[in-house]
Protein backbone atom coordinates (compact mmCIF):
# COMPACT_ATOMS: atom_id res chain seq x y z
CA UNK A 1 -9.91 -181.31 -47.51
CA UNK A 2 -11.97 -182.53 -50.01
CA UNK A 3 -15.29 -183.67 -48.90
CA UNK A 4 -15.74 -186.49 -50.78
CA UNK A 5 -12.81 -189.00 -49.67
CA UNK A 6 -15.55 -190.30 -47.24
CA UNK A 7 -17.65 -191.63 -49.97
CA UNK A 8 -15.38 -194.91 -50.59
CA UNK A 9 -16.99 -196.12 -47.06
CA UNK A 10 -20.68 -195.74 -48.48
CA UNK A 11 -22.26 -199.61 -48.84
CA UNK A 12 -22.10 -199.41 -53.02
CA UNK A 13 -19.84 -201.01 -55.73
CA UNK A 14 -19.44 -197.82 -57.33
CA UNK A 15 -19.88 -194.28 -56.48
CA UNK A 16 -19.06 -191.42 -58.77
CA UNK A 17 -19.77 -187.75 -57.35
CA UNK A 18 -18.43 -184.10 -58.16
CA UNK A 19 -19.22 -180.23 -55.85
CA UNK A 20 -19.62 -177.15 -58.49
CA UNK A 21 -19.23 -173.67 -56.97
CA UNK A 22 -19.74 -170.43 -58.78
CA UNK A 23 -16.59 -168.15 -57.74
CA UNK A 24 -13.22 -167.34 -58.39
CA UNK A 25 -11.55 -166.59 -61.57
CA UNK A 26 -14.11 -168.27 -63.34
CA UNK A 27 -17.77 -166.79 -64.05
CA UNK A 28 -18.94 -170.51 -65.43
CA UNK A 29 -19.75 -173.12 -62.78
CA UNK A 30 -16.89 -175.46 -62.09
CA UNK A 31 -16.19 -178.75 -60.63
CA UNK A 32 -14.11 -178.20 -57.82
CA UNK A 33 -14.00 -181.46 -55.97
CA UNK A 34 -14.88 -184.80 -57.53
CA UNK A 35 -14.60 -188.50 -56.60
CA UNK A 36 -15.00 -191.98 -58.34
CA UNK A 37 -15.76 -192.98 -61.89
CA UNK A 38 -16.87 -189.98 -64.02
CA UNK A 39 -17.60 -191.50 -66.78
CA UNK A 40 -19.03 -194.64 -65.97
CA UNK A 41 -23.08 -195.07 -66.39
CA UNK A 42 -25.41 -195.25 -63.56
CA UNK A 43 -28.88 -195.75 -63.53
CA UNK A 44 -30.60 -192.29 -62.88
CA UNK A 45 -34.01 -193.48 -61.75
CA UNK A 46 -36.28 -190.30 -60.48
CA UNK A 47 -33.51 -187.68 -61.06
CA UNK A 48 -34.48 -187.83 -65.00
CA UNK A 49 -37.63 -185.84 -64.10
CA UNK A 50 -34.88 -183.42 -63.63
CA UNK A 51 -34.14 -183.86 -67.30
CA UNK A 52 -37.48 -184.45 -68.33
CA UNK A 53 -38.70 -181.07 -66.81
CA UNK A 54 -35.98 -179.12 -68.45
CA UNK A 55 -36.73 -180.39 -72.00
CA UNK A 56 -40.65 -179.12 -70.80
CA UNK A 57 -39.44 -175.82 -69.95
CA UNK A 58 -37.31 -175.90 -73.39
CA UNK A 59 -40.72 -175.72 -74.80
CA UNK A 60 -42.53 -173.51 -72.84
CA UNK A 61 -39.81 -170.89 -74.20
CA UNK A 62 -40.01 -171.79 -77.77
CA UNK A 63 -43.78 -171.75 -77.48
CA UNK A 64 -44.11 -175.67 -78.38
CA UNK A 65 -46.56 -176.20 -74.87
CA UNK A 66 -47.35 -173.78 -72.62
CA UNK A 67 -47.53 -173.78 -68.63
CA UNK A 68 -51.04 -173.46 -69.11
CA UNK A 69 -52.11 -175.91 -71.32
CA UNK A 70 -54.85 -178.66 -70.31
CA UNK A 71 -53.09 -181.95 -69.68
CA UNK A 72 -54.30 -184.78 -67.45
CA UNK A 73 -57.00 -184.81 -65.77
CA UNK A 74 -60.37 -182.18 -65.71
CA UNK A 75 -58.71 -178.66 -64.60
CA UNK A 76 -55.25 -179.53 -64.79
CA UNK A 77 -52.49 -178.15 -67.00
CA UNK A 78 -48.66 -179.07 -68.07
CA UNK A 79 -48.13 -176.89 -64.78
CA UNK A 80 -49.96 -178.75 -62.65
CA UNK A 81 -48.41 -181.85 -63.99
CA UNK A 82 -45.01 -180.96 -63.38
CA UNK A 83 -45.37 -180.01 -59.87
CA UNK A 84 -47.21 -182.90 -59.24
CA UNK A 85 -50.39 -181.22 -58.53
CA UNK A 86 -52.40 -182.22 -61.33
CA UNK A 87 -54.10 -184.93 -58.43
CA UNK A 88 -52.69 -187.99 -60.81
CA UNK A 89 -51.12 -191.31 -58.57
CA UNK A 90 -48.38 -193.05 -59.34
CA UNK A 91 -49.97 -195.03 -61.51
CA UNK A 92 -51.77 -192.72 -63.22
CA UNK A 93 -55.67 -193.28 -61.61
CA UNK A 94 -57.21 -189.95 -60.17
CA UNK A 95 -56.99 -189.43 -56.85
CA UNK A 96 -57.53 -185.93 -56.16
CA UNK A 97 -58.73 -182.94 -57.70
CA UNK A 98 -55.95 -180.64 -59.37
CA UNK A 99 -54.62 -178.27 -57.02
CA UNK A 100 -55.39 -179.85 -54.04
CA UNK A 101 -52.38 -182.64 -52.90
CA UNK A 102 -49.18 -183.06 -53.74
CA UNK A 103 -48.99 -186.59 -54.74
CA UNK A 104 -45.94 -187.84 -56.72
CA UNK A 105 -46.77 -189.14 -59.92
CA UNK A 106 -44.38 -191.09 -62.23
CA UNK A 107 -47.73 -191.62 -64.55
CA UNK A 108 -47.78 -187.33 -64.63
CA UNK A 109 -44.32 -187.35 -65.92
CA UNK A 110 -44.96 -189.74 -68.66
CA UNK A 111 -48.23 -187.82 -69.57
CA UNK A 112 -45.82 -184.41 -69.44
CA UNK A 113 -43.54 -186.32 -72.28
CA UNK A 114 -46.73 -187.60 -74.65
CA UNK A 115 -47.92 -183.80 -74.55
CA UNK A 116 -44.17 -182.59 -75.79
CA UNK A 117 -43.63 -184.95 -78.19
CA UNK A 118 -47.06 -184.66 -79.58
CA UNK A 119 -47.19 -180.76 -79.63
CA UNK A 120 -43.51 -180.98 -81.08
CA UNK A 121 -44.36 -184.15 -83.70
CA UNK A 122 -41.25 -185.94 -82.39
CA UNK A 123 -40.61 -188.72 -79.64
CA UNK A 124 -39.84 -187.28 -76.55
CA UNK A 125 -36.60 -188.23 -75.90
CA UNK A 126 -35.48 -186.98 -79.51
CA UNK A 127 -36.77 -183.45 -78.21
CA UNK A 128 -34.85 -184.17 -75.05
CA UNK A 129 -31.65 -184.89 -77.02
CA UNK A 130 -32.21 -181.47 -79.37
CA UNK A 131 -33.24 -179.14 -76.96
CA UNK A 132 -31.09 -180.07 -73.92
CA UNK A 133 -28.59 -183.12 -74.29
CA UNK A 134 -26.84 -182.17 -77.05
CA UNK A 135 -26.47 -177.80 -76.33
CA UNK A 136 -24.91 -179.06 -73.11
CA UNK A 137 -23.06 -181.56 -74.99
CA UNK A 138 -24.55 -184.54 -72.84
CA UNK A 139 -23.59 -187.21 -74.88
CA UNK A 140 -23.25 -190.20 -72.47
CA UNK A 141 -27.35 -189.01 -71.42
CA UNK A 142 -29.99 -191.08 -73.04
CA UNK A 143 -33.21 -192.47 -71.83
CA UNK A 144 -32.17 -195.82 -72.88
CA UNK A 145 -32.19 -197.83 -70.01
CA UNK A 146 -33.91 -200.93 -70.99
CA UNK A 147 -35.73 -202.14 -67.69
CA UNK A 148 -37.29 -198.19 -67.29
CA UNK A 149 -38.92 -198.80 -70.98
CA UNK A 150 -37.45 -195.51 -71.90
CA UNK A 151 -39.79 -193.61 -69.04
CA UNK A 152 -39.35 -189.80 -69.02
CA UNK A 153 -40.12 -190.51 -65.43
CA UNK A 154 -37.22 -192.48 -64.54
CA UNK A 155 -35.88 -194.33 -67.40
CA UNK A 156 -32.38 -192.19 -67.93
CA UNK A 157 -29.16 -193.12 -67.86
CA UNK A 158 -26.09 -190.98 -67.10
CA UNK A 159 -22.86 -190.29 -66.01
CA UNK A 160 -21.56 -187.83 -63.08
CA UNK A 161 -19.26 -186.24 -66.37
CA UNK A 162 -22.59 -185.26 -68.04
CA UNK A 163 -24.74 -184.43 -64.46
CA UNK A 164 -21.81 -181.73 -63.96
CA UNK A 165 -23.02 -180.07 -67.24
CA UNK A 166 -26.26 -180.24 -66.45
CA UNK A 167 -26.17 -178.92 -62.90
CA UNK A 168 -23.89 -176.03 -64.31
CA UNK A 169 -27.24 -175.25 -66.09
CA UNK A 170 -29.08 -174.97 -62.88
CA UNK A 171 -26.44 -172.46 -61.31
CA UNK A 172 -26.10 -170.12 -64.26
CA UNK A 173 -28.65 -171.17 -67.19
CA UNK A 174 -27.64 -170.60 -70.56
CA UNK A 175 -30.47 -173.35 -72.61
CA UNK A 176 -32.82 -171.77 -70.47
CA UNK A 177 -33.44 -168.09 -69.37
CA UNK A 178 -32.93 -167.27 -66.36
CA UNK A 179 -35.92 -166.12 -65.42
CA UNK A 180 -37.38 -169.09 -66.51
CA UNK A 181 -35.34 -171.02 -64.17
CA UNK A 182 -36.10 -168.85 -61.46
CA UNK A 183 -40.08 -169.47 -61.99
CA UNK A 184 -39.00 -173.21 -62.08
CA UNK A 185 -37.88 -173.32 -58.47
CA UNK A 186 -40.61 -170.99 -56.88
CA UNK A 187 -43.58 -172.80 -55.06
CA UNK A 188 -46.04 -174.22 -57.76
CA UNK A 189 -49.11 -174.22 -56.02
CA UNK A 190 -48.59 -173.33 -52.27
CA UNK A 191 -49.48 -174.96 -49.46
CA UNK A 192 -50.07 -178.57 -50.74
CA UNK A 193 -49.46 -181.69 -47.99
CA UNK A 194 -48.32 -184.99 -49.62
CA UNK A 195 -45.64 -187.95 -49.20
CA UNK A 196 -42.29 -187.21 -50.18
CA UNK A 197 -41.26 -190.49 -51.30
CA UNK A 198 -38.74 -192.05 -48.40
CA UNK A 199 -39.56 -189.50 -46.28
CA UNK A 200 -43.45 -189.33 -45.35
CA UNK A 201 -45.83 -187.13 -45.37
CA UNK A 202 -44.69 -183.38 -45.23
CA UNK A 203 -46.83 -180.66 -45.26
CA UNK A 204 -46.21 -178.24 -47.14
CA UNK A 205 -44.88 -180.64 -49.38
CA UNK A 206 -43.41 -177.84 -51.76
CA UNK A 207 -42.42 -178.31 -55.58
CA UNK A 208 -41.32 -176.35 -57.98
CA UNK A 209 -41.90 -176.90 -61.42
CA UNK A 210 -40.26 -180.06 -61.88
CA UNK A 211 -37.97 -179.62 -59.52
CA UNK A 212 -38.18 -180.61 -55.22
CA UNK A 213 -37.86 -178.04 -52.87
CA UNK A 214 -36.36 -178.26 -49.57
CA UNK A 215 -38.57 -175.65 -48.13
CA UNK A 216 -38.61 -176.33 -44.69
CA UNK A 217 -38.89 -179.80 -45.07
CA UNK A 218 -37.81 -182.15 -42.22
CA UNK A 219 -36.58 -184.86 -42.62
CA UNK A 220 -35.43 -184.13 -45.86
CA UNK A 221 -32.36 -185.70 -48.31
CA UNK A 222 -30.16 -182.68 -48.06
CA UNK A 223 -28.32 -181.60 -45.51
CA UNK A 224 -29.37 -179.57 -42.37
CA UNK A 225 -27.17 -176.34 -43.61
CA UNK A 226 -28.73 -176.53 -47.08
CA UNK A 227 -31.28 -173.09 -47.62
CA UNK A 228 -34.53 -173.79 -47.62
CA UNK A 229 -34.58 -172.87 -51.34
CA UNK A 230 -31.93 -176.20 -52.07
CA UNK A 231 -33.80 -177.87 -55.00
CA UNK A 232 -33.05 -181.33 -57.04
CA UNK A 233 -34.39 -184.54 -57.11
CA UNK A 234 -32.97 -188.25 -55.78
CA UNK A 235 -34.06 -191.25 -57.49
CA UNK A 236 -34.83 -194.85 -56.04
CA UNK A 237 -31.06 -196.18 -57.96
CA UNK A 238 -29.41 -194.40 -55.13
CA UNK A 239 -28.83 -190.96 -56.96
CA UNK A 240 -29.24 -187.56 -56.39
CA UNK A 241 -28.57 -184.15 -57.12
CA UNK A 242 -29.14 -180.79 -55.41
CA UNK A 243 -28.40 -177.28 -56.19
CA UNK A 244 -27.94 -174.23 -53.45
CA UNK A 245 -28.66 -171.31 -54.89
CA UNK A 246 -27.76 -169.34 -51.76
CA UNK A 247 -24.66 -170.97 -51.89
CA UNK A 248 -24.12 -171.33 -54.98
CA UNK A 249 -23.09 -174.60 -54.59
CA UNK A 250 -24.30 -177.99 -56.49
CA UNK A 251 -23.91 -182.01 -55.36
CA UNK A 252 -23.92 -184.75 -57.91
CA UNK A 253 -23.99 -188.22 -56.70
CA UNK A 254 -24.42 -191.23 -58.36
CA UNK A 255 -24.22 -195.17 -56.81
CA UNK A 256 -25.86 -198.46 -57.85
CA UNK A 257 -26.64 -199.06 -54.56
CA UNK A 258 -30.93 -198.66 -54.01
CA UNK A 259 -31.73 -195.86 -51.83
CA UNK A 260 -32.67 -197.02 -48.29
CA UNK A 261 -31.91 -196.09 -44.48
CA UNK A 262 -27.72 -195.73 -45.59
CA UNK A 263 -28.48 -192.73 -47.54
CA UNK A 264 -31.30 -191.43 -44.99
CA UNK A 265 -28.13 -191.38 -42.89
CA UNK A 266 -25.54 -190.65 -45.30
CA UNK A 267 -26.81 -188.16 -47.85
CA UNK A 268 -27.22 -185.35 -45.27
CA UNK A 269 -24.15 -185.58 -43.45
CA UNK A 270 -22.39 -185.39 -47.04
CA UNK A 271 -24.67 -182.33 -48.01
CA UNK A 272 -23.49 -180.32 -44.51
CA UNK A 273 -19.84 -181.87 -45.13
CA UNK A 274 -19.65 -180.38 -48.87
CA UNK A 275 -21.02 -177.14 -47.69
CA UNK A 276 -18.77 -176.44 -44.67
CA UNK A 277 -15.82 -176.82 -47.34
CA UNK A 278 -17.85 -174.58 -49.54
C-alpha cells in the first residue's frame, strides 16, 4: 500500500510528495511511491539551505572557499556558518561566541552565499544553477521567489519532480564526493544546545554541515523509526525533506499550507508510515 494516499486528508490546497529507496534492479535512487502534483511549484522556504549548502560544498571541492575560511563574525569560518555555529541570530546581530550555541541563523546563510559568490566572482544563485541545478538537471529550481528577495536562506522555489533529483544526490552523490557528503552529515561542532525552530530548545541541538540531524532529538519532524542519523531540513511553507541513510530511504514533501501543530502531528506519523512500507 502506498503510503502516501493519506496525504489528500492533510489541511493544504495542494500537496505534492514522492519515497526514493536504493534497492532492487536499480543501483540509482528511484522514486518508488509518489503522490500529488509533481510538477507544480511550491514555495521551499528553509529547505533551500539544503540547496544553498550543497552549492557551498560544490566549492569547497573545487577549492573556490574552504571549510576553514574566516566568515562572520571574530573566530568563525564558512564551517561554522553552515552549521549554525558561527554565534550569528537570525537577523544577523552577534549573540554568542563561535562555537558555543547552536542558534539558527537565516542572516548566516545569506553571509555563506556573499562569501561564494564573491570568492567565485558570480551571484550566488548563478553558482547555484552551474554547480548543482543544472548537473542534476533541476530546471524548475530557482531562487526566484519574489517575496524571499532571492534569499539563499529561504528564497527557493521548487517542485517535488526536481526535489527527487536532488534527494537522489543525498543517497548516492554523484556532484559531490561521497566522502564529502559523508563529512556533511557528521556532527559539526558537538555538543551545542539551541532552539530547533518549532520544536524548542534541544540539547544537543546537532547539525551537520548544512544539513539537520535527528540525533536523538525529541520531539523532532521525522518520524519515531527514523535513525538517529535521518538528516534534511523543513521550511516554514510547510515543506520538508529527509533522508535515512540507514534505510536508505528519502521523503519529499511539499504543501502551501504554513507549518504549524498539523504537521507537528502529521509529519511523523507519515515518516514511520513511509518507513514501515520501506
Amino acid at each position: 500500500m502506498n503510503p502516501l494516499v493519506g496525504l489528500d486528508e492533510w489541511p493544504a490546497d495542494h500537496v505534492a510528495a514522492a519515497v526514493l529507496a536504493v534497492g532492487g534492479t536499480s543501483p540509482a535512487p528511484v522514486a518508488v511511491q509518489t503522490w500529488g502534483p509533481l510538477d507544480r511549484e511550491f514555495v521551499l522556504a528553509s529547505v533551500t539551505k539544503l540547496l544553498t549548502a550543497m552549492a557551498v560544498l560544490v566549492a569547497v571541492e573545487e577549492g573556490t572557499v574552504a571549510l576553514d575560511r574566516p566568515a562572520g563574525p571574530t573566530g568563525s569560518t564558512v564551517a561554522h556558518l553552515l552549521a549554525h555555529a558561527s554565534g550569528l541570530g537570525p537577523d544577523g546581530a552577534v549573540r554568542a561566541r563561535p562555537g558555543t550555541r547552536r542558534i539558527y541563523s537565516n542572516a548566516g546563510f545569506e553571509l555563506l552565499a556573499d562569501v561564494v559568490a564573491d570568492a567565485a566572482a558570480m551571484p550566488f544563485d548563478r553558482y547555484l544553477t552551474l554547480g548543482v541545478l543544472d548537473p542534476l538537471g533541476m530546471a524548475a529550481t530557482s531562487l526566484m521567489d519574489p517575496t524571499a528577495h532571492r534569499s539563499a536562506a529561504h528564497g527557493a522555489v521548487s517542485t517535488v519532480a526536481d526535489l527527487v533529483r536532488f534527494a537522489g544526490q543525498l543517497l548516492a552523490p554523484t556532484v559531490i564526493a561521497p566522502a564529502t557528503l559523508a563529512e556533511a552529515r557528521r556532527v559539526a561542532f558537538p555538543g551545542l544546545a539551541g532552539i530547533l525552530p518549532g520544536y524548542g530548545r534541544q540539547d544537543p541541538n546537532d547539525w551537520g554541515l548544512g544539513f539537520e540531524l535527528k540525533g536523538t532529538k525529541a520531539p523532532h519532524w521525522t518520524g519515531a523509526t527514523n535513525s538517529p542519523g535521518t538528516f534534511g531540513h523543513f521550511g516554514q511553507s510547510g515543506t520538508f525533506l529527509w533522508v535515512d541513510p540507514a534505510r536508505s530511504v528519502a521523503l519529499v514533501v511539499l504543501t502551501d499550507e504554513p507549518f504549524g501543530p498539523w504537521a507537528t502531528a502529521r509529519w511523523p506519523a507519515l515518516a514511520d508510515a513511509v518507513l514501515a512500507a520501506s
